[in-house]
PDB file of N, CA and C in Angstrom:
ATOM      1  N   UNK A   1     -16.968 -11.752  18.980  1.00  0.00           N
ATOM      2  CA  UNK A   1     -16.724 -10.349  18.735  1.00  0.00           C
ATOM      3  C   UNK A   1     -15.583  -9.797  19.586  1.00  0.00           C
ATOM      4  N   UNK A   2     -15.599 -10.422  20.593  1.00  0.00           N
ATOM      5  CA  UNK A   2     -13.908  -9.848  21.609  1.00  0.00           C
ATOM      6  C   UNK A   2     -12.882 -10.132  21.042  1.00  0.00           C
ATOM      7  N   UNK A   3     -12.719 -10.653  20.374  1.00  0.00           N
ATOM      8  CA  UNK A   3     -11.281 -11.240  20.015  1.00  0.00           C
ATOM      9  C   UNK A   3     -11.036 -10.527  18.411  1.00  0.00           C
ATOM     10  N   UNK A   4     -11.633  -9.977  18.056  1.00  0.00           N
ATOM     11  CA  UNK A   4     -11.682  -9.370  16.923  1.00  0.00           C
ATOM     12  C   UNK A   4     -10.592  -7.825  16.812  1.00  0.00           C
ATOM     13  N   UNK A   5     -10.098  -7.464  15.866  1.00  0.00           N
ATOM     14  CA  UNK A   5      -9.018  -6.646  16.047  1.00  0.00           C
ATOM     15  C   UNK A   5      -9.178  -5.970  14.613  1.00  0.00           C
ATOM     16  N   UNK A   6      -9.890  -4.684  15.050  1.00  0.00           N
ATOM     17  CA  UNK A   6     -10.043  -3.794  13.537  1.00  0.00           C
ATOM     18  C   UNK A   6      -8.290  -2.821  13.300  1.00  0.00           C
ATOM     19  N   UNK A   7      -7.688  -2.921  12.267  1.00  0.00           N
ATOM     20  CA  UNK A   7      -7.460  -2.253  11.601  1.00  0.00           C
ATOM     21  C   UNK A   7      -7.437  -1.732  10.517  1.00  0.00           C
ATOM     22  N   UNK A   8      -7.314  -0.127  10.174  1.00  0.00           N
ATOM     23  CA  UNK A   8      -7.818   0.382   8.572  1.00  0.00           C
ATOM     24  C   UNK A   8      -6.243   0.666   8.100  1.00  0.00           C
ATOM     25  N   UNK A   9      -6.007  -0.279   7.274  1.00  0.00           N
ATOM     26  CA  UNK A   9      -4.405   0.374   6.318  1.00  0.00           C
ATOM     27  C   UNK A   9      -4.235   1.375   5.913  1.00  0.00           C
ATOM     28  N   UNK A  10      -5.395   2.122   5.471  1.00  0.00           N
ATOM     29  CA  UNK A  10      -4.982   3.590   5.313  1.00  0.00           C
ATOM     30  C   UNK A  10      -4.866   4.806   6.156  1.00  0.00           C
ATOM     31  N   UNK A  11      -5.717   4.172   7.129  1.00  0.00           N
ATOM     32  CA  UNK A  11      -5.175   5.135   8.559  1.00  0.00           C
ATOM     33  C   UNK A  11      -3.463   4.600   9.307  1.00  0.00           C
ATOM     34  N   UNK A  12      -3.382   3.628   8.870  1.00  0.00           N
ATOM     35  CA  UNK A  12      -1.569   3.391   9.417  1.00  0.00           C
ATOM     36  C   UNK A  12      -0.782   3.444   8.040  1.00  0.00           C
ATOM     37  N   UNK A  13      -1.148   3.981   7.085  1.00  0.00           N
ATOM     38  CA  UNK A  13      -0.387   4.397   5.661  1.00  0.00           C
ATOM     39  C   UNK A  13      -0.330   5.731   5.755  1.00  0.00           C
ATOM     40  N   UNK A  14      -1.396   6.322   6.440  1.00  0.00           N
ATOM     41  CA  UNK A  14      -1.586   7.740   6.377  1.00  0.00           C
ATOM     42  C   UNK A  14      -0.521   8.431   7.635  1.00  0.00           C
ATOM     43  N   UNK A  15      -0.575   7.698   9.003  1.00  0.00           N
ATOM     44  CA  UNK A  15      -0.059   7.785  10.015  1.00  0.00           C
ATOM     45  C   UNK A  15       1.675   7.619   9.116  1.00  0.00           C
ATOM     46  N   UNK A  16       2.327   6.794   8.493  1.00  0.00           N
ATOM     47  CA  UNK A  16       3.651   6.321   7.514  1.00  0.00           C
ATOM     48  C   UNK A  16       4.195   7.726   7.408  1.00  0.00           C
ATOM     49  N   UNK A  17       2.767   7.806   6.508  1.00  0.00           N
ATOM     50  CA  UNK A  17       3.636   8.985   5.468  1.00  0.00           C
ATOM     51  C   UNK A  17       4.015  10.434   6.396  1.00  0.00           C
ATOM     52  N   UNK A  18       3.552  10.611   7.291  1.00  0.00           N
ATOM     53  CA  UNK A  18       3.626  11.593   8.432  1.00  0.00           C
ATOM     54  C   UNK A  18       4.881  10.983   8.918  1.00  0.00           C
ATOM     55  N   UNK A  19       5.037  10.121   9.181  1.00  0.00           N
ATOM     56  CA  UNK A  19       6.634   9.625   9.815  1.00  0.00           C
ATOM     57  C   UNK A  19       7.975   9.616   9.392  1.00  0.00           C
ATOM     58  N   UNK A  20       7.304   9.668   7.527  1.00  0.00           N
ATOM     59  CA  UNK A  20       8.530   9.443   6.586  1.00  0.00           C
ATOM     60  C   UNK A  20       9.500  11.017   6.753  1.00  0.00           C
ATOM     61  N   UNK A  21       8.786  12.244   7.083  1.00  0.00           N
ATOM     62  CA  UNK A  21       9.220  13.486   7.514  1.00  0.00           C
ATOM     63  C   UNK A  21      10.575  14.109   8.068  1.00  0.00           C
ATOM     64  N   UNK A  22      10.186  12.451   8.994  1.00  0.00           N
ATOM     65  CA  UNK A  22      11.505  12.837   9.726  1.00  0.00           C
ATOM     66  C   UNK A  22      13.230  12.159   9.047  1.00  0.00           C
ATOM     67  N   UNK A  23      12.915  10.979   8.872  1.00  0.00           N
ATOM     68  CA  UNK A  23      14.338  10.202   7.726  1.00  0.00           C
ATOM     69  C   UNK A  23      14.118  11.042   6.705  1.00  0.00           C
ATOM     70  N   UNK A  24      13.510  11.197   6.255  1.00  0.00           N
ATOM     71  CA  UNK A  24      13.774  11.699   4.580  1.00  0.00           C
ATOM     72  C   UNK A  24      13.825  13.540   4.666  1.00  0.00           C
ATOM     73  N   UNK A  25      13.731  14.163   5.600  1.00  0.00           N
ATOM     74  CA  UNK A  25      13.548  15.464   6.208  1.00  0.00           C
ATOM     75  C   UNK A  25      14.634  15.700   7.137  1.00  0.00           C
ATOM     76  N   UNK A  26      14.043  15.721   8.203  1.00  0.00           N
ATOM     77  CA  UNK A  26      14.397  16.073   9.292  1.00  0.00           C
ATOM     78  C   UNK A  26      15.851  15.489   9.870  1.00  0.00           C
ATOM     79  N   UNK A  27      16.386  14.444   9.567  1.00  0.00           N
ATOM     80  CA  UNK A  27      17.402  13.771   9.573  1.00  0.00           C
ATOM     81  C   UNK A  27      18.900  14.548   8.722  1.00  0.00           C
ATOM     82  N   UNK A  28      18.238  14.863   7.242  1.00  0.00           N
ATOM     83  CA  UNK A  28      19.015  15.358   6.457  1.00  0.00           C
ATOM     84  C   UNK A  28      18.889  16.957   6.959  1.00  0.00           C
ATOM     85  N   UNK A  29      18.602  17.431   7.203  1.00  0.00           N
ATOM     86  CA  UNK A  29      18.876  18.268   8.021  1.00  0.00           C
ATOM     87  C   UNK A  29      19.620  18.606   8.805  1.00  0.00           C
ATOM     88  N   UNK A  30      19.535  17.789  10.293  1.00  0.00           N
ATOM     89  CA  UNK A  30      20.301  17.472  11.200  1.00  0.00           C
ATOM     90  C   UNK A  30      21.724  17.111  10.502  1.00  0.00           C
ATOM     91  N   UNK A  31      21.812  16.654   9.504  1.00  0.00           N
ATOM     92  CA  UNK A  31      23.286  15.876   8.932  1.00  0.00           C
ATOM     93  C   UNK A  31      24.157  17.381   8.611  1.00  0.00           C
ATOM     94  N   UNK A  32      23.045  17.953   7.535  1.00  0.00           N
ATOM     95  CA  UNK A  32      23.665  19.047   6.805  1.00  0.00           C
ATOM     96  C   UNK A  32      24.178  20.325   8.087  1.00  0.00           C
ATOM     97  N   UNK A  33      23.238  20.561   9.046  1.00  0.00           N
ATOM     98  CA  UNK A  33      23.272  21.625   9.779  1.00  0.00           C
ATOM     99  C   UNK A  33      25.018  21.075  11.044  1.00  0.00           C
ATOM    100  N   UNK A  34      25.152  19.766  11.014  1.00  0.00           N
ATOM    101  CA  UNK A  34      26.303  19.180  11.690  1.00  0.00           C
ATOM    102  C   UNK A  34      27.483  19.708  10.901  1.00  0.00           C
ATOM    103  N   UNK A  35      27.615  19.330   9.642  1.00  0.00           N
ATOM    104  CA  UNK A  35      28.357  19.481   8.321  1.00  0.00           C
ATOM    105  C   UNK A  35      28.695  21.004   8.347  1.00  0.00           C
ATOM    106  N   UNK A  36      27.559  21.835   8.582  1.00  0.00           N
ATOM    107  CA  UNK A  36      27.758  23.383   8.624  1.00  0.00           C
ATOM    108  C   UNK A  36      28.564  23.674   9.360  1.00  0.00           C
ATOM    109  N   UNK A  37      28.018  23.315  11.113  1.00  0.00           N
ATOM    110  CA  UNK A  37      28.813  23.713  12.359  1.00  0.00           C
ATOM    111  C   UNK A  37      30.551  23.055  11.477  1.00  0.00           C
ATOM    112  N   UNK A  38      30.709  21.809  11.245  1.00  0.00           N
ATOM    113  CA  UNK A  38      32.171  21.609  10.933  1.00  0.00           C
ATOM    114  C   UNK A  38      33.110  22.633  10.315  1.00  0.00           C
ATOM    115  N   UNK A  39      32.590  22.705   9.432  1.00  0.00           N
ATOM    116  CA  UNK A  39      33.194  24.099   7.992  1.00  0.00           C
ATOM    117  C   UNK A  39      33.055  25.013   9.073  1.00  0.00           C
ATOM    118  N   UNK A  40      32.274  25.523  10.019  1.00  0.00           N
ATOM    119  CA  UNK A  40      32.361  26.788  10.899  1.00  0.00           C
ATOM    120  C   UNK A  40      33.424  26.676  11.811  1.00  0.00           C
ATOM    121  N   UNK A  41      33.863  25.750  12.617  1.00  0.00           N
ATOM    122  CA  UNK A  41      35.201  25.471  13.493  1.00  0.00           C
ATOM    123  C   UNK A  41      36.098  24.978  13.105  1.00  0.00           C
ATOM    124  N   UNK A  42      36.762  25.277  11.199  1.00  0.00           N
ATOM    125  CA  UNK A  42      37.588  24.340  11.039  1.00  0.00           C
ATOM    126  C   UNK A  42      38.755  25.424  11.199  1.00  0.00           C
ATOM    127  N   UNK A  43      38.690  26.653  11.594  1.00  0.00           N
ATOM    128  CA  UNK A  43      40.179  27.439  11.604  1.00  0.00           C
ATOM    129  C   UNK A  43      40.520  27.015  13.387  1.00  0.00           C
ATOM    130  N   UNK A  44      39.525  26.629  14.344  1.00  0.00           N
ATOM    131  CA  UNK A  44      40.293  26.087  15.286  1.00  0.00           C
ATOM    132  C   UNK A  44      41.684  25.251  15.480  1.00  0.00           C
ATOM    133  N   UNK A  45      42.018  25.492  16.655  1.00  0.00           N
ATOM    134  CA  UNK A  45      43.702  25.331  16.378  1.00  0.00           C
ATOM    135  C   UNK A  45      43.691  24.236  18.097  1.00  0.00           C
ATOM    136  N   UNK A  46      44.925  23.387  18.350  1.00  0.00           N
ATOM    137  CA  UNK A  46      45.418  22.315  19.365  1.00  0.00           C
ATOM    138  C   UNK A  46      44.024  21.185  19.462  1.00  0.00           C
ATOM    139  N   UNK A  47      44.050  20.990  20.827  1.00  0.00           N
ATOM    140  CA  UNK A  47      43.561  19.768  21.265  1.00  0.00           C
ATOM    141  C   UNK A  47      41.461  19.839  20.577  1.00  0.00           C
ATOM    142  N   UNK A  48      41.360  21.253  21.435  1.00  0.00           N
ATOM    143  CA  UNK A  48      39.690  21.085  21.232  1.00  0.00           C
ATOM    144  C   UNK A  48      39.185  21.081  20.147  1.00  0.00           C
ATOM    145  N   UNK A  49      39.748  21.665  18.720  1.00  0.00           N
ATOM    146  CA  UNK A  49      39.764  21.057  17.071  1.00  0.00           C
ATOM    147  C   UNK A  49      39.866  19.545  16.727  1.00  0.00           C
ATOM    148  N   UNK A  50      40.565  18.470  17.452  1.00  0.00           N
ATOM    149  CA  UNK A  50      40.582  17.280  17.363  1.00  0.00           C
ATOM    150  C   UNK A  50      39.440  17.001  17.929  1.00  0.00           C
ATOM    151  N   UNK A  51      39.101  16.937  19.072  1.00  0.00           N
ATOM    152  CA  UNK A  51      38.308  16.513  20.135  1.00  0.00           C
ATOM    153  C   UNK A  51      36.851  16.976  19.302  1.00  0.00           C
ATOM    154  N   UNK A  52      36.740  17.839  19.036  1.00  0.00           N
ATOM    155  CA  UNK A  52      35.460  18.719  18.565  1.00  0.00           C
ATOM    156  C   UNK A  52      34.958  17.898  17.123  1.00  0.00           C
ATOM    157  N   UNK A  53      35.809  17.302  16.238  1.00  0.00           N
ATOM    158  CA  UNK A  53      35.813  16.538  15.096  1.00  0.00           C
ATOM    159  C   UNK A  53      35.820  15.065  15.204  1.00  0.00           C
ATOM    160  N   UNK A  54      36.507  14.772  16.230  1.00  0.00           N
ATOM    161  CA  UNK A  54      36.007  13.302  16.840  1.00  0.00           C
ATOM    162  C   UNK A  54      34.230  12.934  17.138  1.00  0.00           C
ATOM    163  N   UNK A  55      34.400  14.096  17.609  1.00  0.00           N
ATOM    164  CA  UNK A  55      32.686  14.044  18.352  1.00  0.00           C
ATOM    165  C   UNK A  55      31.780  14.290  17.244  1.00  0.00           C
ATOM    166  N   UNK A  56      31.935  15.122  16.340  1.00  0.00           N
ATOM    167  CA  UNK A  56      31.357  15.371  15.071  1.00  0.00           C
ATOM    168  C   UNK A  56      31.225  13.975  14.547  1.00  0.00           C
ATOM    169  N   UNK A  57      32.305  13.443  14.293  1.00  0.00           N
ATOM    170  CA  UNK A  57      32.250  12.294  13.550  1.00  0.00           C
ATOM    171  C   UNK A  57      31.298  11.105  14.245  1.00  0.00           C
ATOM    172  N   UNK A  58      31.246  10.832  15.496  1.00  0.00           N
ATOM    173  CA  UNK A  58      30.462  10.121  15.878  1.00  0.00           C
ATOM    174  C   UNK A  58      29.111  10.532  16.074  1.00  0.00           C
ATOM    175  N   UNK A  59      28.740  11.829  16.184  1.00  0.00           N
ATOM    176  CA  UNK A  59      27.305  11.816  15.796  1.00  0.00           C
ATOM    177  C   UNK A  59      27.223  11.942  14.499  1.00  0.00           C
ATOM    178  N   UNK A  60      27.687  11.983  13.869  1.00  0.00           N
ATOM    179  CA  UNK A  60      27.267  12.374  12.190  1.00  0.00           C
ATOM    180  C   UNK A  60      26.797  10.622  12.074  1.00  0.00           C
ATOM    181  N   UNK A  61      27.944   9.851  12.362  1.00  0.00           N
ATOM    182  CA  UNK A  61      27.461   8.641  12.117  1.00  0.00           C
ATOM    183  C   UNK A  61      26.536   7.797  12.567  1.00  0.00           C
ATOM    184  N   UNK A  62      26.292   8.562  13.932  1.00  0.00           N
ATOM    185  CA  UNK A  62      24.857   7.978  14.413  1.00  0.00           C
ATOM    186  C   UNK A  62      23.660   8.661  14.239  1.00  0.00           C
ATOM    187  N   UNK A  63      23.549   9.555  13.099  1.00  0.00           N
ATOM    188  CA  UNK A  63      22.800  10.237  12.697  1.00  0.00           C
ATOM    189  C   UNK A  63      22.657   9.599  11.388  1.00  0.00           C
ATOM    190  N   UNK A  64      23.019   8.915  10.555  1.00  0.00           N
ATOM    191  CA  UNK A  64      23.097   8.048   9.382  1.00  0.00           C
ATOM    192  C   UNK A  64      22.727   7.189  10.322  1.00  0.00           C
ATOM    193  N   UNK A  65      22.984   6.287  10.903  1.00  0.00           N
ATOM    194  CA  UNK A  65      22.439   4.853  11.509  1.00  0.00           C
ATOM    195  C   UNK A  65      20.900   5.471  11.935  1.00  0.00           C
ATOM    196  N   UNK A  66      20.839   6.340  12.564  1.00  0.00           N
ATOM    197  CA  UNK A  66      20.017   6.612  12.778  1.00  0.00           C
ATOM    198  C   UNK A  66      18.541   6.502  11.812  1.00  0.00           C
ATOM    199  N   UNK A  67      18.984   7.576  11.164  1.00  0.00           N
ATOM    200  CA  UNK A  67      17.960   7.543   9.416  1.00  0.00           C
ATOM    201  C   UNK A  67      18.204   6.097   9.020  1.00  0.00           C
ATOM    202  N   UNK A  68      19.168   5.365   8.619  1.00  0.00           N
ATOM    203  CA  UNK A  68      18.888   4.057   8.140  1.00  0.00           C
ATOM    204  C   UNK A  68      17.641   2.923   8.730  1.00  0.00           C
ATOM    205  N   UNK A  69      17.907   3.519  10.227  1.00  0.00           N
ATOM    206  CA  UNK A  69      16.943   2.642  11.159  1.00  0.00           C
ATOM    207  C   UNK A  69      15.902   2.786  10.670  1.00  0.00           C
ATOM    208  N   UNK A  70      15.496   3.941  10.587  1.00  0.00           N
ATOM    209  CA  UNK A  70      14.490   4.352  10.674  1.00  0.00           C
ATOM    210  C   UNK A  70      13.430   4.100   8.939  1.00  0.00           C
ATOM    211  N   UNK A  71      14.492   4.433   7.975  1.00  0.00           N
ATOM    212  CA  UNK A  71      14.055   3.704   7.230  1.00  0.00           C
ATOM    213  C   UNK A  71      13.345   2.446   6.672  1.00  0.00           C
ATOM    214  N   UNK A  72      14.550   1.478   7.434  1.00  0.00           N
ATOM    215  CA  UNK A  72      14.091   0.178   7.410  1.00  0.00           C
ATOM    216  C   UNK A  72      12.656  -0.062   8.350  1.00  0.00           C
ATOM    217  N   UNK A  73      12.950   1.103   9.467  1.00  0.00           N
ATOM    218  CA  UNK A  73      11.180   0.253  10.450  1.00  0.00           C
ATOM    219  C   UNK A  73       9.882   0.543   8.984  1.00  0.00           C
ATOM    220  N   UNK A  74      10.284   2.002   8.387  1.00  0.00           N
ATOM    221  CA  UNK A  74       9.342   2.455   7.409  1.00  0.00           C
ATOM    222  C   UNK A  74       8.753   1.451   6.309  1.00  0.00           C
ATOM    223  N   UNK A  75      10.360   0.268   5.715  1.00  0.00           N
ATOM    224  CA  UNK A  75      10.077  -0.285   4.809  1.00  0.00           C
ATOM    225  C   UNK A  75       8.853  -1.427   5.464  1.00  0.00           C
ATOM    226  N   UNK A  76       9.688  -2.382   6.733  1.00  0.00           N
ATOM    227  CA  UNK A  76       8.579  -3.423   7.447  1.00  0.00           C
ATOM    228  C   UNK A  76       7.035  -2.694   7.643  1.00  0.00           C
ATOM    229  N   UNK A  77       7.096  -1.676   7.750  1.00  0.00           N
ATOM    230  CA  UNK A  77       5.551  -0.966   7.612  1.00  0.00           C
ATOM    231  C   UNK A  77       4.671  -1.135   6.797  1.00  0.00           C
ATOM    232  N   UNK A  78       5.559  -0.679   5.558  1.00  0.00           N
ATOM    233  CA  UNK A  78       5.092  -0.647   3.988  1.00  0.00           C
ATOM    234  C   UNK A  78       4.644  -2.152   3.785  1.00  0.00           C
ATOM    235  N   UNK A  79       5.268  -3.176   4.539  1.00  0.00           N
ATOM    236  CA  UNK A  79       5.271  -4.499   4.003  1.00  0.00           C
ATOM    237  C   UNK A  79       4.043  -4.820   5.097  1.00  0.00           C
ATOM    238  N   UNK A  80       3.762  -4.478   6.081  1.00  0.00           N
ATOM    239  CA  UNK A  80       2.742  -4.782   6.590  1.00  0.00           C
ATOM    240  C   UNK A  80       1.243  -4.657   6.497  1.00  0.00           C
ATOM    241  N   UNK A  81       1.642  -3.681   5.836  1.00  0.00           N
ATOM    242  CA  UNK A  81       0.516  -2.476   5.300  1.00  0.00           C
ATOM    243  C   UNK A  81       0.532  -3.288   4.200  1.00  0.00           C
ATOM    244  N   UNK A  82       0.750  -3.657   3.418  1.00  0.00           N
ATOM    245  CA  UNK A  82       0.408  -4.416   2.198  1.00  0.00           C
ATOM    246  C   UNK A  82      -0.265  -6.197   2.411  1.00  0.00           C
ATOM    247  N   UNK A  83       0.329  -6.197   3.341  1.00  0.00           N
ATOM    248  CA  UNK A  83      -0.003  -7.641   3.984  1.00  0.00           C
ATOM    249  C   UNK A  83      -1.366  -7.770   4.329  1.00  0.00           C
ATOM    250  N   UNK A  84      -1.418  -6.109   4.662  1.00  0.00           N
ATOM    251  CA  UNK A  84      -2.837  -5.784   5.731  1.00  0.00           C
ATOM    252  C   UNK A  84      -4.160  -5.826   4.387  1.00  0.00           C
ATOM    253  N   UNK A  85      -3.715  -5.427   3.596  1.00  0.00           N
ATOM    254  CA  UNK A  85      -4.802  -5.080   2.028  1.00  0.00           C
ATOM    255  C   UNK A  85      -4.424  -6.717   1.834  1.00  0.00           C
ATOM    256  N   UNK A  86      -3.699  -7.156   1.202  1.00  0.00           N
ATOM    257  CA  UNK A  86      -3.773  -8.297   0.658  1.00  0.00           C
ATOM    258  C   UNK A  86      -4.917  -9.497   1.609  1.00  0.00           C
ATOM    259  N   UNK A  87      -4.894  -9.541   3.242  1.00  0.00           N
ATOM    260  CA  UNK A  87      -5.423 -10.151   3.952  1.00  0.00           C
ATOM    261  C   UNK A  87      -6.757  -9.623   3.325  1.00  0.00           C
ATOM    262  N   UNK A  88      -7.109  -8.084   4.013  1.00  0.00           N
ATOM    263  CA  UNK A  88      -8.872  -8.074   3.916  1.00  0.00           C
ATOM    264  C   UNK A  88      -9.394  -8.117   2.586  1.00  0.00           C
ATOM    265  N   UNK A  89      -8.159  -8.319   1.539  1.00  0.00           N
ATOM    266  CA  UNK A  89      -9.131  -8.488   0.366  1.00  0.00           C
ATOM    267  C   UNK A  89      -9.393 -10.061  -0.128  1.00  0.00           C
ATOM    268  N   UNK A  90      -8.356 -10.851   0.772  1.00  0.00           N
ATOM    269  CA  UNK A  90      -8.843 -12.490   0.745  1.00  0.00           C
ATOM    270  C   UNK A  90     -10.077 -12.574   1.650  1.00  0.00           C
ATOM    271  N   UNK A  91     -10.332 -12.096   2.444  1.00  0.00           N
ATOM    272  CA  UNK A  91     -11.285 -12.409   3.560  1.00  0.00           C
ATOM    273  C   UNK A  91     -12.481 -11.395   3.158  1.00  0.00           C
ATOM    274  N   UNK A  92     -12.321 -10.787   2.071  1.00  0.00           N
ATOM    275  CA  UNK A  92     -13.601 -10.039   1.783  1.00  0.00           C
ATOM    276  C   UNK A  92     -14.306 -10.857   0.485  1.00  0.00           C
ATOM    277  N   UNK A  93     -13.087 -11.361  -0.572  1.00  0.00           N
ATOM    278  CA  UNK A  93     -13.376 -12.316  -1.493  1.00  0.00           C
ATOM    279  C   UNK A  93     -14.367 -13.783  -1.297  1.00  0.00           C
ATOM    280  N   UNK A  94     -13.391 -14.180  -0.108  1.00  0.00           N
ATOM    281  CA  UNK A  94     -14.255 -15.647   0.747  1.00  0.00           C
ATOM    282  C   UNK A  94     -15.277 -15.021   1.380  1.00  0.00           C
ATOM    283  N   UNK A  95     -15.629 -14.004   1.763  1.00  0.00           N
ATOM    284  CA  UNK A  95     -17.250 -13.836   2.367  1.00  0.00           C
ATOM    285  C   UNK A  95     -18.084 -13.802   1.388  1.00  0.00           C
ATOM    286  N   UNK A  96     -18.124 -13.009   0.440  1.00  0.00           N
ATOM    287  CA  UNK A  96     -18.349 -12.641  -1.134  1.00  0.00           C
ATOM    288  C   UNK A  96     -18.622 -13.748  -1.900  1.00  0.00           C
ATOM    289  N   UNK A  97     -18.157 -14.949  -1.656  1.00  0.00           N
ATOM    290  CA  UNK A  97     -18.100 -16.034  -1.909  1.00  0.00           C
ATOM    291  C   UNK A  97     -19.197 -16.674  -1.330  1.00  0.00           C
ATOM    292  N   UNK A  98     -19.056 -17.104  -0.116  1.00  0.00           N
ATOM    293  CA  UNK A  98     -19.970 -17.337   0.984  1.00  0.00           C
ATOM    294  C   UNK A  98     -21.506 -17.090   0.813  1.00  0.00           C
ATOM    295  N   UNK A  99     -21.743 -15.453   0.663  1.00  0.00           N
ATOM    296  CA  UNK A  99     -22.504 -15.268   0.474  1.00  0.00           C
ATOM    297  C   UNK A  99     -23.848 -15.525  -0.690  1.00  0.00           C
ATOM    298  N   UNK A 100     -22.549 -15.840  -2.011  1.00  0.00           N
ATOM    299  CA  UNK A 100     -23.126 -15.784  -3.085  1.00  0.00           C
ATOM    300  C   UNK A 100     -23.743 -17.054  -2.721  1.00  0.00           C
ATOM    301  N   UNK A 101     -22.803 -18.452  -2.166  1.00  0.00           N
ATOM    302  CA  UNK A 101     -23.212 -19.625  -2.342  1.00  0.00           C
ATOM    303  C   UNK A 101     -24.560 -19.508  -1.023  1.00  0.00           C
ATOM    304  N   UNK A 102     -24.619 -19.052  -0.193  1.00  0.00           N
ATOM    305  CA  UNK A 102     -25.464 -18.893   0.577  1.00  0.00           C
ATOM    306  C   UNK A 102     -27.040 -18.445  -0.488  1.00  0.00           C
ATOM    307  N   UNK A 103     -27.177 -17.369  -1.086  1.00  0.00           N
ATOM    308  CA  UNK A 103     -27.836 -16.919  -1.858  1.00  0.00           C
ATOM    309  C   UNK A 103     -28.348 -18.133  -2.648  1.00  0.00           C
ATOM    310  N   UNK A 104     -27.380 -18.463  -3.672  1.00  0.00           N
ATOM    311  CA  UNK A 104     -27.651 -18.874  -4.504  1.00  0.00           C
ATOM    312  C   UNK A 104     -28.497 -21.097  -3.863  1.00  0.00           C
ATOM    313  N   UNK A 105     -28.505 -21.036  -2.866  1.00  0.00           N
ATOM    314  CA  UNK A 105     -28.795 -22.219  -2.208  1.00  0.00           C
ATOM    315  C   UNK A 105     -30.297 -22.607  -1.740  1.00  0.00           C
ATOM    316  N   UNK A 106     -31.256 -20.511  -1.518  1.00  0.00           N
ATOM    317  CA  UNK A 106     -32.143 -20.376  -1.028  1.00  0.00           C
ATOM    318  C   UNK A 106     -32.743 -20.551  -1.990  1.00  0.00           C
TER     319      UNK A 106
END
């Protein structure tokens, strides 16, 4: 019994979909509200208009890497979480099994 390790897939599917909020939300957000500030400082004029759009540009893009990341941890989730059903429904089948032949022996 120590070595035993409960998890329920739908409590870490449920926990997912609460996470998905932020890439598919909260991210695009952050992108669009960056995008805004740009269009807002574009009548700036010399050095701090360059400088200010440089910097834009590198978070914008680590704000896409960002969401991509984050995506992908979402997809290995999804795939785990499926891994996780596919397991307890082999190991619920072979007990099920087990049992019957157990039964059927008495």
């Amino acid at each position: 019994m120590s070595l035993e390790i409960k998890v329920d897939p739908a409590a870490v599917q449920s926990l997912i979909e609460k996470a998905r909020i932020i890439p598919g939300e909260r991210m695009e957000e952050a992108i669009s509200k960056l995008d805004a500030l740009i269009d807002a400082v574009s009548d700036w004029k010399g050095d701090a208009k360059a400088e200010h759009d440089l910097a834009s540009a590198d978070l914008r893009k680590a704000l896409v890497q960002t969401q991509a990341l984050m995506e992908a941890m979402l997809a290995t989730l999804d795939q785990a979480i499926e891994q996780m059903n596919e397991t307890d429904e082999e190991m619920s089948s072979k007990f099920e099994t087990k049992v019957d032949h157990y039964l059927a022996d008495q």
